[in-house]
Structures are given as structure tokens and as C-alpha cells.
C-alpha atoms as a PDB file:
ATOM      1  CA  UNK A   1     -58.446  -2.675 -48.616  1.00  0.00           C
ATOM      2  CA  UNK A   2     -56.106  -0.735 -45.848  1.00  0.00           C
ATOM      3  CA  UNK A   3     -53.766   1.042 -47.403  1.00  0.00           C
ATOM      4  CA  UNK A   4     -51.160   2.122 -44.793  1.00  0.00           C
ATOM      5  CA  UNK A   5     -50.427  -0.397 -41.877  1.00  0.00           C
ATOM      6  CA  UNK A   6     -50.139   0.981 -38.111  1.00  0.00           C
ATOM      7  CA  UNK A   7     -46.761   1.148 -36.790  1.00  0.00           C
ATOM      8  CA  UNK A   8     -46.711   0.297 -32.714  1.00  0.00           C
ATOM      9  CA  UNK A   9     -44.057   2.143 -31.131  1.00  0.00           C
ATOM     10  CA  UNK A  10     -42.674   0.878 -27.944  1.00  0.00           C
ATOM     11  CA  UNK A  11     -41.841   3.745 -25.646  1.00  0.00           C
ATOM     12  CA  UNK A  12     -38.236   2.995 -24.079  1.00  0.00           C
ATOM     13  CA  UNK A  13     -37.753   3.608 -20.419  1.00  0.00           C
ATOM     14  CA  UNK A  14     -34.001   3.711 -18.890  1.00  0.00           C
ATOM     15  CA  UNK A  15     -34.011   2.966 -15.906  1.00  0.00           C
ATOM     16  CA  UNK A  16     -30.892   4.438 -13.839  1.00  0.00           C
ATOM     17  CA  UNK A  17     -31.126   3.131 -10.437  1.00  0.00           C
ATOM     18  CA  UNK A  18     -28.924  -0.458 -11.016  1.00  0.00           C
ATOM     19  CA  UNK A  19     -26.123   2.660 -13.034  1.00  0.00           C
ATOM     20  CA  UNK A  20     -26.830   4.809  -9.596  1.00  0.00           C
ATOM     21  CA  UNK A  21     -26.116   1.926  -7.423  1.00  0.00           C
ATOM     22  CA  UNK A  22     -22.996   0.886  -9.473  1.00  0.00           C
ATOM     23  CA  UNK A  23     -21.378   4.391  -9.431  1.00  0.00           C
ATOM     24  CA  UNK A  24     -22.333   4.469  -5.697  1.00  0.00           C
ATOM     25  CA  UNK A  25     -20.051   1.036  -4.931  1.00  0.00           C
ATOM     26  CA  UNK A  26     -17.159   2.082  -7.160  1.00  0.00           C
ATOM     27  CA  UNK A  27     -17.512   5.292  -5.198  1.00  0.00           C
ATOM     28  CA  UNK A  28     -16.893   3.682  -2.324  1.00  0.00           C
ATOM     29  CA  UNK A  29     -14.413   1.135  -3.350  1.00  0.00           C
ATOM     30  CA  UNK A  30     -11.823   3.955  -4.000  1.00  0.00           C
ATOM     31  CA  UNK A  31     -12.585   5.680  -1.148  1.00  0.00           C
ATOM     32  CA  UNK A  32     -11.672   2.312   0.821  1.00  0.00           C
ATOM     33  CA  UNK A  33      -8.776   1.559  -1.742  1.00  0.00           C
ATOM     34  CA  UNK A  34      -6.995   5.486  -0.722  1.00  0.00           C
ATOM     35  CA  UNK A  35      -7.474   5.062   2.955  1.00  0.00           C
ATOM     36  CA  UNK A  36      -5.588   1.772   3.055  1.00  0.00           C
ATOM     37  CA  UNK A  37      -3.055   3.504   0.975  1.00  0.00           C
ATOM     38  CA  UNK A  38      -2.969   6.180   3.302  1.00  0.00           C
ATOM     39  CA  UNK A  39      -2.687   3.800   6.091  1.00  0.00           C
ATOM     40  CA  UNK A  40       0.580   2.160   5.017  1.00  0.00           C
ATOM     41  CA  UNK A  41       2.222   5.323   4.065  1.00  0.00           C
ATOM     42  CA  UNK A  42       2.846   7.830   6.899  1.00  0.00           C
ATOM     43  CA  UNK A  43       3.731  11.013   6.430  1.00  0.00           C
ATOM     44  CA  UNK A  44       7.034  11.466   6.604  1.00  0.00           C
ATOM     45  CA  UNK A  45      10.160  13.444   5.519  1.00  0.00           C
ATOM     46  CA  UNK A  46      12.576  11.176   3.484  1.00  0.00           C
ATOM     47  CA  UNK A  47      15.841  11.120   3.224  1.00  0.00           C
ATOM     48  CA  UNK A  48      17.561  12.851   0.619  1.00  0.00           C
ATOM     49  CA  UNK A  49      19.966  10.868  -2.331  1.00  0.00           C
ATOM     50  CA  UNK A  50      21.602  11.621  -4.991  1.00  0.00           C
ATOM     51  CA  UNK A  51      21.033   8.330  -6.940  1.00  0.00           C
ATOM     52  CA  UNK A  52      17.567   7.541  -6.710  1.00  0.00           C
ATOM     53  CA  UNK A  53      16.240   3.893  -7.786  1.00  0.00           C
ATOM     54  CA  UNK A  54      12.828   2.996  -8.922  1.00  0.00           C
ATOM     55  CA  UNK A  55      11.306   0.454  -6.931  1.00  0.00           C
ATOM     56  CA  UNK A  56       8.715  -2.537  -7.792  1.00  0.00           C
ATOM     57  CA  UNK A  57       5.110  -1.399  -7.938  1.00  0.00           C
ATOM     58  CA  UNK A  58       3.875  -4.743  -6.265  1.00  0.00           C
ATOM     59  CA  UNK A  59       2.605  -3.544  -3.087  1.00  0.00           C
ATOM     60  CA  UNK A  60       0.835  -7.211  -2.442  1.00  0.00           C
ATOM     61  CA  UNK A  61       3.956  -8.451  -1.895  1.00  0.00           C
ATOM     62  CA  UNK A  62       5.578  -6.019   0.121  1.00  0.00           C
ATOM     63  CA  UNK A  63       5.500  -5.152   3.773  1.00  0.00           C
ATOM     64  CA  UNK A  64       6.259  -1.468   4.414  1.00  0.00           C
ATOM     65  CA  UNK A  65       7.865  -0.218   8.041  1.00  0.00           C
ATOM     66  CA  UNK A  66       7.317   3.254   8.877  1.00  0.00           C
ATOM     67  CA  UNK A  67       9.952   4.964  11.496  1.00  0.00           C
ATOM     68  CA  UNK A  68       8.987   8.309  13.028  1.00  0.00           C
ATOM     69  CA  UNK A  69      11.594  11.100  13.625  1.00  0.00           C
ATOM     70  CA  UNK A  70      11.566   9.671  17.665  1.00  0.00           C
ATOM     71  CA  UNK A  71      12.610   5.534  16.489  1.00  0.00           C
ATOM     72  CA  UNK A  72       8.689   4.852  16.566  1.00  0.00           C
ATOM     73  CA  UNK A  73       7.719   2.001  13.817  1.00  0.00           C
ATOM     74  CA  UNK A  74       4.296   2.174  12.297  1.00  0.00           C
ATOM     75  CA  UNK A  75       2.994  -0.613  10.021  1.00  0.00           C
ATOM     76  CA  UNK A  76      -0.683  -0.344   8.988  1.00  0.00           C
ATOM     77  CA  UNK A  77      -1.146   2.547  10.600  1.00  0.00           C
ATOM     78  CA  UNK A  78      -0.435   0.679  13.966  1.00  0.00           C
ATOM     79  CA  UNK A  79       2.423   1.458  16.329  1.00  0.00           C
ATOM     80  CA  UNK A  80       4.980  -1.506  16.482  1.00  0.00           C
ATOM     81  CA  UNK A  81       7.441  -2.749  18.753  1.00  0.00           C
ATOM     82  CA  UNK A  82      10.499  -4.132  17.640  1.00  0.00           C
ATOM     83  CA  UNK A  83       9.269  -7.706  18.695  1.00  0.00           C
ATOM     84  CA  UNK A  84       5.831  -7.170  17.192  1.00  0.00           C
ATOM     85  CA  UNK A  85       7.914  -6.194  13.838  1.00  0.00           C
ATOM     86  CA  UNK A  86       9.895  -9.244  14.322  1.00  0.00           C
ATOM     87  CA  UNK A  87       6.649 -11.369  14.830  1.00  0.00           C
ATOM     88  CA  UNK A  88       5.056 -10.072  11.814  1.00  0.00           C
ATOM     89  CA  UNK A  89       8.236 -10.831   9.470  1.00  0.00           C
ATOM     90  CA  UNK A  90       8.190 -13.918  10.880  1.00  0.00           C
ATOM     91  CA  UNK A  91       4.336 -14.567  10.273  1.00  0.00           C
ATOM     92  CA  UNK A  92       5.388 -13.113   6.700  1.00  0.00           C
ATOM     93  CA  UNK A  93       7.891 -16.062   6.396  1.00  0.00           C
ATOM     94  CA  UNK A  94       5.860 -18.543   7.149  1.00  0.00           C
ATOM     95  CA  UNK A  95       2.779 -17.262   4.755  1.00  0.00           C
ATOM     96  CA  UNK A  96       5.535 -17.426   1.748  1.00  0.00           C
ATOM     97  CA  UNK A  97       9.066 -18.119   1.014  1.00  0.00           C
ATOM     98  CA  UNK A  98      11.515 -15.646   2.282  1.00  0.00           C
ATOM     99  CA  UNK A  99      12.199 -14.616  -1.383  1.00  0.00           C
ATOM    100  CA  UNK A 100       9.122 -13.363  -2.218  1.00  0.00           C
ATOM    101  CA  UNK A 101       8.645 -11.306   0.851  1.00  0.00           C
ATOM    102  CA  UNK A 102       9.628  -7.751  -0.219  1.00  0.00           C
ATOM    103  CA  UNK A 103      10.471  -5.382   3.179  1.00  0.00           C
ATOM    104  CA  UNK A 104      10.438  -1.347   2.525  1.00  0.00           C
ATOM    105  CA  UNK A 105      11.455   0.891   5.396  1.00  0.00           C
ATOM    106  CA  UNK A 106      10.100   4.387   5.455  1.00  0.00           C
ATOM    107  CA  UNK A 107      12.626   6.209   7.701  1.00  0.00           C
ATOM    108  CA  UNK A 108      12.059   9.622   8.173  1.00  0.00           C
ATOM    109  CA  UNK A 109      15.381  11.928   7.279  1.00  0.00           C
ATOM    110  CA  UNK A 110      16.003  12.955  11.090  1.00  0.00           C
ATOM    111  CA  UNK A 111      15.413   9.254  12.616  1.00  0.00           C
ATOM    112  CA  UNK A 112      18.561   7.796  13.898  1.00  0.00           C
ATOM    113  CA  UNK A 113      20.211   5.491  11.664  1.00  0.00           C
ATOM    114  CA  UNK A 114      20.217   2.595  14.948  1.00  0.00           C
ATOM    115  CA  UNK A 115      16.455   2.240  14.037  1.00  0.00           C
ATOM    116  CA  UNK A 116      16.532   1.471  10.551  1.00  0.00           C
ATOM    117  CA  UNK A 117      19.394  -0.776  11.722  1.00  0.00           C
ATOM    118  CA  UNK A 118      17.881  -2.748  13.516  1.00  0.00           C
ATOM    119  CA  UNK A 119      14.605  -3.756  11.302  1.00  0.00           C
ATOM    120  CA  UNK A 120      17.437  -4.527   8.682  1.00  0.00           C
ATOM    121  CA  UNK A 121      18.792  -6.679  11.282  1.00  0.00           C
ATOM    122  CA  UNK A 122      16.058  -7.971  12.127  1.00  0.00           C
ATOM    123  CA  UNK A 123      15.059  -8.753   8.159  1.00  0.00           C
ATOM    124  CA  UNK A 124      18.582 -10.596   8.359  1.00  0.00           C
ATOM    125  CA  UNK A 125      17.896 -13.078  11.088  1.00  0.00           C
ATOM    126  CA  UNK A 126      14.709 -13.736   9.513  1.00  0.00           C
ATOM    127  CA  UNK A 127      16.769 -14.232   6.380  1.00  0.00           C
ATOM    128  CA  UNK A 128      14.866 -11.870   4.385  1.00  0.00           C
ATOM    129  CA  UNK A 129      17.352 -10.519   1.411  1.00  0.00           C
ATOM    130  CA  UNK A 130      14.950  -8.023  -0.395  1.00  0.00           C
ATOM    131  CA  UNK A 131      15.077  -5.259   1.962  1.00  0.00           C
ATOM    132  CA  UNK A 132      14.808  -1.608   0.217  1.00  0.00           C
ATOM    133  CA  UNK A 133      15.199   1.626   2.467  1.00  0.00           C
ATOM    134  CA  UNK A 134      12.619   4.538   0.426  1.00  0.00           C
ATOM    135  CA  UNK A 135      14.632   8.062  -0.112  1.00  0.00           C
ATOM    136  CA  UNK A 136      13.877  10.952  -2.237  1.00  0.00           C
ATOM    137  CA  UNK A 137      15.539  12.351  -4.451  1.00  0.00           C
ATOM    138  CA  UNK A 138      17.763  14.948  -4.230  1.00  0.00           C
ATOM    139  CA  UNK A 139      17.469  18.658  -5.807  1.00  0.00           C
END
């Protein structure tokens, strides 16, 4: 007659390589997600205003214009000409309908006003109505 029965116990490995290779491409999904960010967003001293609005957070939807201090546009970390900026809001208009199509201009504080006013021009022909001009605000 036994008396006690045998217990197996199964040893339990973890293996962390498939965790390693996960935290590895996440790694490097941020790291591609901030540079595109960076990309869009030049670095540039804004405009100062006393009333300050919050904008939409969809930045699928919106196509941001960087202008320099010299009247130099930058979109996607490209330099742009004012036809290649009218080009691409008219690609944009064609991809979508013109109210969708969100344009933000990133001026910086000592550009001349005659470039901003001419993308916003240039978002009128194309008969884009959802143009917002980025400013910080003031002390």
C-alpha cells in the first residue's frame, strides 16, 4: 500500500525574448512618432496675443505651414515655394472636401505679415475656410 503519492512539479521557464522584442518596436515606434512631430513643427518664435484660443488636437486632418523670420515656408520639414504650397492645398482639396481640410500657419513673430498673407490668400482661392494662424500667449 503507498501511502503518500509523488507530486511532479513542472519547472516554469519565462522566456523574455518575444517581451524584449516588443519593448524594442514600441521603442522605436515613438522614436519615429517624435521625429515626424518634430518635422512639422519648426522652431520658431510665435507671435505674442493677448487672447489666446485652443485649437483642435486632430493633427490628421490638418496641414501645418511653417514661415521663417526671412518669408521662407517649411512644410514637412521641406522648404516650399509659394506655388509648391499652392499645389499641395490643392492636392489637399482634391484628397477631401475643402471643409475638412484644416490649414495652421506657424509664422514666426518677426516674419512680415505679406507672407502669412499670402498662404491665407492662397487658402482663399482654394476656398479653404478653416485657416488658423498659431500665437502664444502673452505674459
Amino acid at each position: 500500500m503507498k501511502l503518500y503519492r509523488k507530486i511532479h512539479k513542472k519547472d516554469l521557464d519565462v522566456n523574455i525574448a518575444p517581451l524584449i522584442d516588443v519593448i524594442l518596436l514600441l521603442i522605436i515606434f515613438f522614436m519615429t512618432v517624435s521625429q515626424i512631430t518634430q518635422t512639422e513643427a519648426e522652431p520658431l518664435e510665435l507671435p505674442k496675443a493677448e487672447r489666446v484660443k485652443e485649437i483642435e488636437k486632430e493633427k490628421d486632418k490638418r496641414v501645418i505651414i511653417n514661415v521663417r523670420q526671412n518669408g521662407e515656408m517649411v512644410v514637412y520639414g521641406e522648404p516650399y515655394s509659394v506655388e509648391k504650397v499652392h499645389m499641395l492645398l490643392k492636392d489637399e482639396k482634391t484628397q477631401r472636401p475643402a471643409e475638412e481640410i484644416r490649414v495652421l500657419i506657424r509664422a514666426d513673430g518677426r516674419t512680415e505679415w505679406r507672407s502669412v498673407e499670402r498662404i491665407i490668400a492662397l487658402c482663399r482661392d482654394e476656398g479653404l475656410l478653416r485657416v488658423r494662424v498659431a500665437v502664444i500667449e502673452k505674459d
